[in-house]
PDB file of N, CA and C in Angstrom:
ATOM      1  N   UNK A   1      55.007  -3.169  30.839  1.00  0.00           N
ATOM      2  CA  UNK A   1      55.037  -2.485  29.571  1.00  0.00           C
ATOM      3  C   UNK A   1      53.625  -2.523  28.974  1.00  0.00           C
ATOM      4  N   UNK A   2      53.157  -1.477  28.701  1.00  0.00           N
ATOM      5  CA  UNK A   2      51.613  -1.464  27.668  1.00  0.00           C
ATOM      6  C   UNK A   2      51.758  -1.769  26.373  1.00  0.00           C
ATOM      7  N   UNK A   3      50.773  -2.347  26.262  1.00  0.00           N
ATOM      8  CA  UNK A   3      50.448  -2.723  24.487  1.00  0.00           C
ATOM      9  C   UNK A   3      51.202  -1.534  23.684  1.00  0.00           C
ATOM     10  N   UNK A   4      50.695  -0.186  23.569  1.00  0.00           N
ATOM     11  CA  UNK A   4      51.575   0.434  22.776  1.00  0.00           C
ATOM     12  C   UNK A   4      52.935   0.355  22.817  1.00  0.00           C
ATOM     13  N   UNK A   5      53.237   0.685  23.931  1.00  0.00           N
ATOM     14  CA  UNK A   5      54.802   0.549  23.825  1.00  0.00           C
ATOM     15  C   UNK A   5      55.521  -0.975  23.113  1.00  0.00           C
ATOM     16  N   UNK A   6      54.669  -1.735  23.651  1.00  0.00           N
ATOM     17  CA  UNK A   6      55.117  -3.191  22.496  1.00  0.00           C
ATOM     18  C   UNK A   6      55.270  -3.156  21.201  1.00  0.00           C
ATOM     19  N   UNK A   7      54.204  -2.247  20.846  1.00  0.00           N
ATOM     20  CA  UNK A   7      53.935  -2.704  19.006  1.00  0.00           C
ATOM     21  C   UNK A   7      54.914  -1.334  18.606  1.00  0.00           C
ATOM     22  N   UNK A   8      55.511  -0.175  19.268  1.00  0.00           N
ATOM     23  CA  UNK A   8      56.538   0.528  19.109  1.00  0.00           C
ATOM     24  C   UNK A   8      57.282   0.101  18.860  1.00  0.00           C
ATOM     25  N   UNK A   9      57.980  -0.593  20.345  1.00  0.00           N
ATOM     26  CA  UNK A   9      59.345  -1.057  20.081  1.00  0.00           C
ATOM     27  C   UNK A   9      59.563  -2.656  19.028  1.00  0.00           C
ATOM     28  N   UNK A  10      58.663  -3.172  18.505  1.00  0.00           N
ATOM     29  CA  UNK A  10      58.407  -3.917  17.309  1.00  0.00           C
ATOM     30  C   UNK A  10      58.314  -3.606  16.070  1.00  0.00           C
ATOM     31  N   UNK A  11      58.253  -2.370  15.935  1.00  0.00           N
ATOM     32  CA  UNK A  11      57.919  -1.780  15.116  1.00  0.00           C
ATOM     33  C   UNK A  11      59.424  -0.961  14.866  1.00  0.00           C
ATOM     34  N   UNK A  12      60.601  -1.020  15.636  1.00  0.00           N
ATOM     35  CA  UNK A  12      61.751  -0.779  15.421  1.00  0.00           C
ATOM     36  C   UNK A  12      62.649  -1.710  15.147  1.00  0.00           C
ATOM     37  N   UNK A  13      61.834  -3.069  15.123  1.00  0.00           N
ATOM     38  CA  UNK A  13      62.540  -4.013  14.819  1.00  0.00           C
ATOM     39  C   UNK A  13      62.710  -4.153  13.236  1.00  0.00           C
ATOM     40  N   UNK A  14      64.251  -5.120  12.716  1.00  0.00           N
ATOM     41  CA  UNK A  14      64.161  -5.164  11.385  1.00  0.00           C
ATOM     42  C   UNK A  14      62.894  -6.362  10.929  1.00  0.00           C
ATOM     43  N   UNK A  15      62.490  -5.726   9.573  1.00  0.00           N
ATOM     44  CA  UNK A  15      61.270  -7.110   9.098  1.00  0.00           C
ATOM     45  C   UNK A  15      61.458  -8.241   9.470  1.00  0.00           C
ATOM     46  N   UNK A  16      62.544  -8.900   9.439  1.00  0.00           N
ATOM     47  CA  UNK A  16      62.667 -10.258   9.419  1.00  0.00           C
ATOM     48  C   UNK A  16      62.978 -10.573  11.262  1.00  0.00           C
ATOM     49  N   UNK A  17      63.235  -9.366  11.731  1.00  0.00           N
ATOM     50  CA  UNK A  17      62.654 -10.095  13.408  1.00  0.00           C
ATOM     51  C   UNK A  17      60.991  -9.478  13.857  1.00  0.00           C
ATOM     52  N   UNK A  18      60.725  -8.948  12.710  1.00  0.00           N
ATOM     53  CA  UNK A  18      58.680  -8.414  13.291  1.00  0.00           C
ATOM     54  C   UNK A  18      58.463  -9.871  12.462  1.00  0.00           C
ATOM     55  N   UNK A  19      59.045 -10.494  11.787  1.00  0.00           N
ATOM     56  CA  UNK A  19      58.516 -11.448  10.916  1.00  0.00           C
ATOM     57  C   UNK A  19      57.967 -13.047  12.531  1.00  0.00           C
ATOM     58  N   UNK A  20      59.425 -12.789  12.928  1.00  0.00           N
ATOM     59  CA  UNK A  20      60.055 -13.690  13.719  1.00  0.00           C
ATOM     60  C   UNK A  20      58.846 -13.688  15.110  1.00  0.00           C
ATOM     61  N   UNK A  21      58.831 -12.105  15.302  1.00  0.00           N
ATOM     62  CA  UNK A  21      57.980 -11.851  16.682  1.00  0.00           C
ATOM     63  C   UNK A  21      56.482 -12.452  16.294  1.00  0.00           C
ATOM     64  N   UNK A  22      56.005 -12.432  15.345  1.00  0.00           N
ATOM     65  CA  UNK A  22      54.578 -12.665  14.740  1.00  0.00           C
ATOM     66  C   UNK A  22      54.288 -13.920  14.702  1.00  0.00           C
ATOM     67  N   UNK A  23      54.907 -14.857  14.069  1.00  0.00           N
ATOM     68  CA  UNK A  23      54.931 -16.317  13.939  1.00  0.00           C
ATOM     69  C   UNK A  23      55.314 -16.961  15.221  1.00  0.00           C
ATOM     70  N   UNK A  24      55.807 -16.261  16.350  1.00  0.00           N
ATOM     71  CA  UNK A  24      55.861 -16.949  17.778  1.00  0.00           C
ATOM     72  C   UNK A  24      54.604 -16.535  18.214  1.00  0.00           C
ATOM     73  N   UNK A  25      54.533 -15.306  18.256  1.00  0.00           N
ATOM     74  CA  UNK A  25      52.957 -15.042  18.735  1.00  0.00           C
ATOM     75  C   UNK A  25      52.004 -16.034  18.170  1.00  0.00           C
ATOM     76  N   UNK A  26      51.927 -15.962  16.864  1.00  0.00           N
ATOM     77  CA  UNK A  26      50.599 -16.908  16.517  1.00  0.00           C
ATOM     78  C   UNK A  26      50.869 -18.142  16.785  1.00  0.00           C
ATOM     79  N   UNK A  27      52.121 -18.762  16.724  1.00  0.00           N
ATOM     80  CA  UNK A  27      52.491 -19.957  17.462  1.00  0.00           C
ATOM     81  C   UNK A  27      51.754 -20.355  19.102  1.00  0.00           C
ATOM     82  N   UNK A  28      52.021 -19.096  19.788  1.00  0.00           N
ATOM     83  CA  UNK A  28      51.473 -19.171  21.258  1.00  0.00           C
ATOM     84  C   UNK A  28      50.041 -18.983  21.329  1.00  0.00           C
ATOM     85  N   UNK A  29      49.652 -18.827  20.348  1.00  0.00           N
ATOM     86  CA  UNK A  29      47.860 -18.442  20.514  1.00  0.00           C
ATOM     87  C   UNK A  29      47.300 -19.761  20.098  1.00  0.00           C
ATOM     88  N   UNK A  30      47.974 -20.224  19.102  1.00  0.00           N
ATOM     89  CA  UNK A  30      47.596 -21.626  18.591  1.00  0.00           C
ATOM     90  C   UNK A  30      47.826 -22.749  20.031  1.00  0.00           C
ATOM     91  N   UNK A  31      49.029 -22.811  20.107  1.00  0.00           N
ATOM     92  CA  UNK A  31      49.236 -23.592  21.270  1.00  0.00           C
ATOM     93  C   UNK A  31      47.845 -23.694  22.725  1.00  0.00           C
ATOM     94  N   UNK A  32      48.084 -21.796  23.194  1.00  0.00           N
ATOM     95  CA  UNK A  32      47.054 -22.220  24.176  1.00  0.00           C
ATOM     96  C   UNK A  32      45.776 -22.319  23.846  1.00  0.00           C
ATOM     97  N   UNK A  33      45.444 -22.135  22.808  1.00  0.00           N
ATOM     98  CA  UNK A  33      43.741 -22.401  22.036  1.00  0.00           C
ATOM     99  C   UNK A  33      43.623 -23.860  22.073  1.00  0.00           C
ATOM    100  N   UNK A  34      44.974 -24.483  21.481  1.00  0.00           N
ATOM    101  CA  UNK A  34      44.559 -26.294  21.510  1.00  0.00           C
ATOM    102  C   UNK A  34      44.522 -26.494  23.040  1.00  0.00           C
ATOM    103  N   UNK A  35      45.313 -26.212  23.791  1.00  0.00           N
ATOM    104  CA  UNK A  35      45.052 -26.294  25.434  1.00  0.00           C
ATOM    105  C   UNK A  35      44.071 -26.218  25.634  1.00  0.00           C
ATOM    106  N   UNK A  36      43.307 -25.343  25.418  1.00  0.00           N
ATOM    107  CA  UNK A  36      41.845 -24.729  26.277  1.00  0.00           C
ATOM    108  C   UNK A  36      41.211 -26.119  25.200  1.00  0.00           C
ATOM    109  N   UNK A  37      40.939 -26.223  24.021  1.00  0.00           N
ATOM    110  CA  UNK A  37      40.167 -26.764  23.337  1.00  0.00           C
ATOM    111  C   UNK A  37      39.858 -28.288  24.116  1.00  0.00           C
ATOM    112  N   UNK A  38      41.126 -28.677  24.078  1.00  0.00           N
ATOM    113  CA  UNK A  38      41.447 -30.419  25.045  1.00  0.00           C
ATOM    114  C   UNK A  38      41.424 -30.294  26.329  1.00  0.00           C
ATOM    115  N   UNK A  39      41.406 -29.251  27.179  1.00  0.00           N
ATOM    116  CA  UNK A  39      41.015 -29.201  28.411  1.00  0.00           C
ATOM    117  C   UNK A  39      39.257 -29.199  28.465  1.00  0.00           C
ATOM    118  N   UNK A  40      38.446 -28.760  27.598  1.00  0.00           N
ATOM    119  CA  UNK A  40      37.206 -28.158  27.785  1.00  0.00           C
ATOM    120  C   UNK A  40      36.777 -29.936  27.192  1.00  0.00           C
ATOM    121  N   UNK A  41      37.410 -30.347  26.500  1.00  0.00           N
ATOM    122  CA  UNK A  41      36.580 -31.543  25.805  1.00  0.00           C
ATOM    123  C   UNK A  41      36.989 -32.874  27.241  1.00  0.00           C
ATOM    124  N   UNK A  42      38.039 -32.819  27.360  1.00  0.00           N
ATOM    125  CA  UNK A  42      38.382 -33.646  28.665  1.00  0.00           C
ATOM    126  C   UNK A  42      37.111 -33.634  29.918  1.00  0.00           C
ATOM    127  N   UNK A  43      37.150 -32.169  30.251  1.00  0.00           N
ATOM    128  CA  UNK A  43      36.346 -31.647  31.555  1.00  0.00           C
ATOM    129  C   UNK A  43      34.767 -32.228  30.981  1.00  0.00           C
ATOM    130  N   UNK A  44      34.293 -32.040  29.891  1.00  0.00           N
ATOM    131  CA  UNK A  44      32.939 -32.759  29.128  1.00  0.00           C
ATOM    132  C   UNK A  44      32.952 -34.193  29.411  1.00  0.00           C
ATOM    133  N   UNK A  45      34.136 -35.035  29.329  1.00  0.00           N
ATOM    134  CA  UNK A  45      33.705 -36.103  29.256  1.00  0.00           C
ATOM    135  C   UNK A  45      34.582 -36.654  30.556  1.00  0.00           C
ATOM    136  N   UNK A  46      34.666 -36.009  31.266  1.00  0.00           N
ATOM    137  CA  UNK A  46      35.108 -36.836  32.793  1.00  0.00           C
ATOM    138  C   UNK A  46      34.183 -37.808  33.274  1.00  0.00           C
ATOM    139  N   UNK A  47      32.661 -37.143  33.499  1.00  0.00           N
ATOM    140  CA  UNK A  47      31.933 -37.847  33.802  1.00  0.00           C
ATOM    141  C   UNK A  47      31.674 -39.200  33.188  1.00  0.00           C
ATOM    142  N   UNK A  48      31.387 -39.006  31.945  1.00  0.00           N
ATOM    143  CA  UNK A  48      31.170 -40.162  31.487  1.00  0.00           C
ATOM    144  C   UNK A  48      32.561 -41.748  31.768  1.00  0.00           C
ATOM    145  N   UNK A  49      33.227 -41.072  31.796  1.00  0.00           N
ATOM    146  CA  UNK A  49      34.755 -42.057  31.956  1.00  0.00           C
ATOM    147  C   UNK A  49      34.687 -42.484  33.233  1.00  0.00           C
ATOM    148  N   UNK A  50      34.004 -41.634  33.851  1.00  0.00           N
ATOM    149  CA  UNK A  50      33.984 -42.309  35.607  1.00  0.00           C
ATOM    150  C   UNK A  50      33.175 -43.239  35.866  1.00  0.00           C
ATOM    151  N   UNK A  51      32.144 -43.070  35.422  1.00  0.00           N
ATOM    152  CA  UNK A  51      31.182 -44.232  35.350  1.00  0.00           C
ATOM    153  C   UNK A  51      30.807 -44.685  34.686  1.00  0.00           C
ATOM    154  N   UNK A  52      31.734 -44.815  33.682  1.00  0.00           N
ATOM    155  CA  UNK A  52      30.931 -45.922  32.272  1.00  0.00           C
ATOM    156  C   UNK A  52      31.976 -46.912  32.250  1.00  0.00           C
ATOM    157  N   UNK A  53      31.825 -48.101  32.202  1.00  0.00           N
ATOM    158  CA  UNK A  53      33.129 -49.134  32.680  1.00  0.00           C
ATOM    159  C   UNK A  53      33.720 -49.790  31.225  1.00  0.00           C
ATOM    160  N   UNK A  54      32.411 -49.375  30.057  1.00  0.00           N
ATOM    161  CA  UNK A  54      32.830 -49.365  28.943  1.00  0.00           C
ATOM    162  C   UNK A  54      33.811 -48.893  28.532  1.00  0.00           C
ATOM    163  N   UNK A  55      33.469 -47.449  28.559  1.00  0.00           N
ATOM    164  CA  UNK A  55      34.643 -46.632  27.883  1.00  0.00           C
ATOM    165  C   UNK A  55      36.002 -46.827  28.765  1.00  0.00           C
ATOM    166  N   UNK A  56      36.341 -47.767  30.217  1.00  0.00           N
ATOM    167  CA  UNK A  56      37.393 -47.378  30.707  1.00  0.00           C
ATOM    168  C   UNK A  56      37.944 -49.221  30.473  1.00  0.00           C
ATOM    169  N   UNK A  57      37.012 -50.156  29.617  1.00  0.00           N
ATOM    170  CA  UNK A  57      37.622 -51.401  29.985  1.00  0.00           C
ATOM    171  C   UNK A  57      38.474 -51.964  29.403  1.00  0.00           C
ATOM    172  N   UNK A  58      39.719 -51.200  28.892  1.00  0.00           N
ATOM    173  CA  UNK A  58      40.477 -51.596  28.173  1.00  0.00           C
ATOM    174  C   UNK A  58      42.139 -50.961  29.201  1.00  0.00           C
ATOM    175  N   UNK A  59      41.972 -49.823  30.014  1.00  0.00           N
ATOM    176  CA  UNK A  59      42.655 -49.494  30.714  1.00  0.00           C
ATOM    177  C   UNK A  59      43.451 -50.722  31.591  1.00  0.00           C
ATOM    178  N   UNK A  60      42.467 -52.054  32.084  1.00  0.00           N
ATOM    179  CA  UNK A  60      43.367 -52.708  32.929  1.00  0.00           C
ATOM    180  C   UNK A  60      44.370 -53.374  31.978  1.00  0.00           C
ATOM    181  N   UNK A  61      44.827 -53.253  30.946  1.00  0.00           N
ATOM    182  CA  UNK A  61      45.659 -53.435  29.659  1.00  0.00           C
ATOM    183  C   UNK A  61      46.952 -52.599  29.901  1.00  0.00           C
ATOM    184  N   UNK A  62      46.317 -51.560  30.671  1.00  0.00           N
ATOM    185  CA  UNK A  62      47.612 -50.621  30.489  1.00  0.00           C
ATOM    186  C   UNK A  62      49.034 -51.063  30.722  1.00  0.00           C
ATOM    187  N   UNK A  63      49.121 -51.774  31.728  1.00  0.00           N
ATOM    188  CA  UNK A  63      50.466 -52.004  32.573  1.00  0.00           C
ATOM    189  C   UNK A  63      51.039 -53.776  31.817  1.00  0.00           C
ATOM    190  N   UNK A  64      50.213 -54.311  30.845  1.00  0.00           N
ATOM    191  CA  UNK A  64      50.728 -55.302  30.692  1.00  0.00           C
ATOM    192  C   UNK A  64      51.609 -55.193  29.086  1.00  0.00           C
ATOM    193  N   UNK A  65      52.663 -56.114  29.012  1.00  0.00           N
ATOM    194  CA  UNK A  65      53.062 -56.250  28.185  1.00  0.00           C
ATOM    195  C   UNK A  65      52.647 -56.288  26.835  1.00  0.00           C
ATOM    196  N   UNK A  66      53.255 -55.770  25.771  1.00  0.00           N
ATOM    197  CA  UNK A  66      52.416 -55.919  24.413  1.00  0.00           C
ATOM    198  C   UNK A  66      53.820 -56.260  23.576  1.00  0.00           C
ATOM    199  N   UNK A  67      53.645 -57.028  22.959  1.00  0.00           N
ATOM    200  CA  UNK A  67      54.796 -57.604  21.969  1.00  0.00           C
ATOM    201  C   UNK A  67      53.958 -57.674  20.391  1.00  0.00           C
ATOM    202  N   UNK A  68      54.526 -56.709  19.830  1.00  0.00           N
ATOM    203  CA  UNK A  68      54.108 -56.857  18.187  1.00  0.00           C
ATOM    204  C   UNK A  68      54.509 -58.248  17.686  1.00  0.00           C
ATOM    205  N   UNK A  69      53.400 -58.205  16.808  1.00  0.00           N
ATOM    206  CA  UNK A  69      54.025 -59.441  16.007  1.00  0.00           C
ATOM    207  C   UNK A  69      54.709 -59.417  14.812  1.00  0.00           C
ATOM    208  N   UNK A  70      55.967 -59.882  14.188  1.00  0.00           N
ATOM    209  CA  UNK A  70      56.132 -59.468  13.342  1.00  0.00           C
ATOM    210  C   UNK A  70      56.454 -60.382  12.674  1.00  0.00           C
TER     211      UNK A  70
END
């Protein structure tokens, strides 16, 4: 289906489902924008995480127990 024909047959929709179609759309643009955003900042700092023993020395933590205190 082409773009026109989309915003046609949306455009036969009642307001409150063009309301509905719009706010998912911008929902999905938001969504994959934060994707790309945290993928691009991840891929930046791979390197550094691989070989900096700093930034990774808290990881051997991962697997052990943690009990709050309360």
């Amino acid at each position: 289906m082409r773009t026109n024909d989309i915003i046609k047959e949306i455009q036969r929709l009642p307001v409150s489902k063009r309301f509905y179609v719009v706010e998912k759309t911008i929902h999905s643009i938001r969504t994959q924008g934060d994707k790309n955003i945290m993928k691009k900042a991840a891929d930046a700092l791979y390197s550094d995480y691989k070989s900096e023993t700093e930034l990774t020395s808290f990881t051997n933590l991962d697997f052990v127990d943690f009990y709050e205190a309360k």
